[in-house]
Protein backbone atom coordinates (compact mmCIF):
# COMPACT_ATOMS: atom_id res chain seq x y z
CA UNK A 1 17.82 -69.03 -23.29
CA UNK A 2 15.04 -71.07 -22.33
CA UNK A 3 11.95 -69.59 -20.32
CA UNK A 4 10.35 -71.99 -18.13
CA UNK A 5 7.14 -72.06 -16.51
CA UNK A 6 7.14 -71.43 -12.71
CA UNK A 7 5.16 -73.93 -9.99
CA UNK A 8 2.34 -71.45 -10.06
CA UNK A 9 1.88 -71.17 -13.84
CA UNK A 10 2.13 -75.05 -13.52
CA UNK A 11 -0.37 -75.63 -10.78
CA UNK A 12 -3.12 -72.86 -12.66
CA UNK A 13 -2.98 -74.76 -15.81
CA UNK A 14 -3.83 -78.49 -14.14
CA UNK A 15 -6.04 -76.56 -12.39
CA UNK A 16 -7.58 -74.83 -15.17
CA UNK A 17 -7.32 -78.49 -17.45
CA UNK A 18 -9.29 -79.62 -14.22
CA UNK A 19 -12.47 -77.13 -14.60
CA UNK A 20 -12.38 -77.31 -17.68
CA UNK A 21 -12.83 -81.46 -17.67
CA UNK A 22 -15.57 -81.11 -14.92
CA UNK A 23 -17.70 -78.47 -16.67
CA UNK A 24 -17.64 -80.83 -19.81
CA UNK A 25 -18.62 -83.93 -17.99
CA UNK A 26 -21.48 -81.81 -15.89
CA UNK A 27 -22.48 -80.48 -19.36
CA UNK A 28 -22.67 -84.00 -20.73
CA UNK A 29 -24.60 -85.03 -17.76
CA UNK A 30 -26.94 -82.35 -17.55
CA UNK A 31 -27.95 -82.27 -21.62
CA UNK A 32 -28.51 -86.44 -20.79
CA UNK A 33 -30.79 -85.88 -17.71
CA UNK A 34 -32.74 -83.42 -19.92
CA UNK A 35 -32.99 -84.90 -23.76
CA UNK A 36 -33.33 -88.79 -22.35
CA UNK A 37 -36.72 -87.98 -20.33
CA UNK A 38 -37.63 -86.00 -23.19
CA UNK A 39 -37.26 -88.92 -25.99
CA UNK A 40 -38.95 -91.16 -23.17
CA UNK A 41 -42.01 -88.96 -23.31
CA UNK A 42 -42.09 -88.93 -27.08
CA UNK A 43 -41.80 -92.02 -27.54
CA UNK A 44 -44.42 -93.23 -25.28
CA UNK A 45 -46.94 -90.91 -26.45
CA UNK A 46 -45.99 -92.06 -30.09
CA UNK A 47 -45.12 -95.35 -30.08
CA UNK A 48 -45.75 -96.95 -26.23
CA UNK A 49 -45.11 -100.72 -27.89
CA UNK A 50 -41.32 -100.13 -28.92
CA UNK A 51 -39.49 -98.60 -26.36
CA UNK A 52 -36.56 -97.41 -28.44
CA UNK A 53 -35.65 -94.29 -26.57
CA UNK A 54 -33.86 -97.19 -24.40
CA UNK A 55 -31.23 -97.36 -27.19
CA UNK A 56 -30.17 -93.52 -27.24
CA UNK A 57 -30.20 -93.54 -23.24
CA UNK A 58 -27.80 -96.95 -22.81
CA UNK A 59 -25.53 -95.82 -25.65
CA UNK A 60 -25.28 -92.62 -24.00
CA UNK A 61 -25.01 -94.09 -20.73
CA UNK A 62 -22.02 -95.85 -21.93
CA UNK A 63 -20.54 -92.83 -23.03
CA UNK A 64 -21.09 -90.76 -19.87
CA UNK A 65 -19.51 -93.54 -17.54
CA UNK A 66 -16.39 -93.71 -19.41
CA UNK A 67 -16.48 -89.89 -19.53
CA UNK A 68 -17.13 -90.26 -15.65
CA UNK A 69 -14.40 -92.64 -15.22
CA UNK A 70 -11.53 -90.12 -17.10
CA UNK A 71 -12.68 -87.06 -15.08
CA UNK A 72 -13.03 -88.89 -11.80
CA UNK A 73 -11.50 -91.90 -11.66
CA UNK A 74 -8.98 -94.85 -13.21
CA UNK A 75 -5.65 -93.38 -13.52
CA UNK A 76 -5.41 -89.78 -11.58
CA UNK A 77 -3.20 -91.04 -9.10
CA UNK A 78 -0.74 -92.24 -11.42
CA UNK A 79 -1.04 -88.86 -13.35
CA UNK A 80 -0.05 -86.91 -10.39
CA UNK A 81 2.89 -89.08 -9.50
CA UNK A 82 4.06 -88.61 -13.07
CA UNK A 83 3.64 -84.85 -13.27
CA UNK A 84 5.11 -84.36 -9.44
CA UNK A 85 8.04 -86.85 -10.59
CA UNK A 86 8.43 -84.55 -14.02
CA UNK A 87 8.22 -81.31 -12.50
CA UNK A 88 10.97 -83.13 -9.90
CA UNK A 89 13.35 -83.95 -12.38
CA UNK A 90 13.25 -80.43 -14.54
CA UNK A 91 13.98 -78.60 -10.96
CA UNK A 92 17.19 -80.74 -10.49
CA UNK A 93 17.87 -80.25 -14.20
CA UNK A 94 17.31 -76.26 -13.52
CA UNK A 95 19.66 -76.47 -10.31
CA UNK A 96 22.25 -78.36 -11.69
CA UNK A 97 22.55 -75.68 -14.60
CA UNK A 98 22.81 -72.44 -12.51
């Protein structure tokens, strides 16, 4: 016999998926708004005729947009409609058994 998750259990996990995803990007975020002014300072005071802390900071930049873009954006909509339209189908599939 096969135990299945309830709608609640269901809905905390995504939930739970969802914090977790947001405290990771805001992590991300807040370590680049710190350690990029920091290399900017450094390297000014060291070497003002190279800027080269521009490197780390685009490269990171990159990094944090696509992060950005998988916690906020491209794609959620369709993942809903997918789990809604899974969790659908295994409801019917329950019914149909009992």
């Amino acid at each position: 016999m096969e135990i299945l998750p309830d709608k609640e259990t269901i809905a905390y996990r995504k939930a739970s998926r969802r914090v977790k995803d947001l405290k990771e990007f805001y992590g991300n975020l807040t370590s680049y708004c710190i350690i990029i002014p920091f290399l900017a300072i450094l390297n000014i005071v060291t070497a003002p005729g190279y800027l080269w802390f521009l490197w780390p900071a685009l490269g990171w930049g990159v990094g944090i947009a696509f992060h950005a873009i998988s916690v906020f954006g491209i794609g959620k909509s369709w993942e809903e409609r997918k789990i809604r339209e899974l969790m659908e189908k295994d409801e019917k599939q329950k019914i149909k058994t009992l």
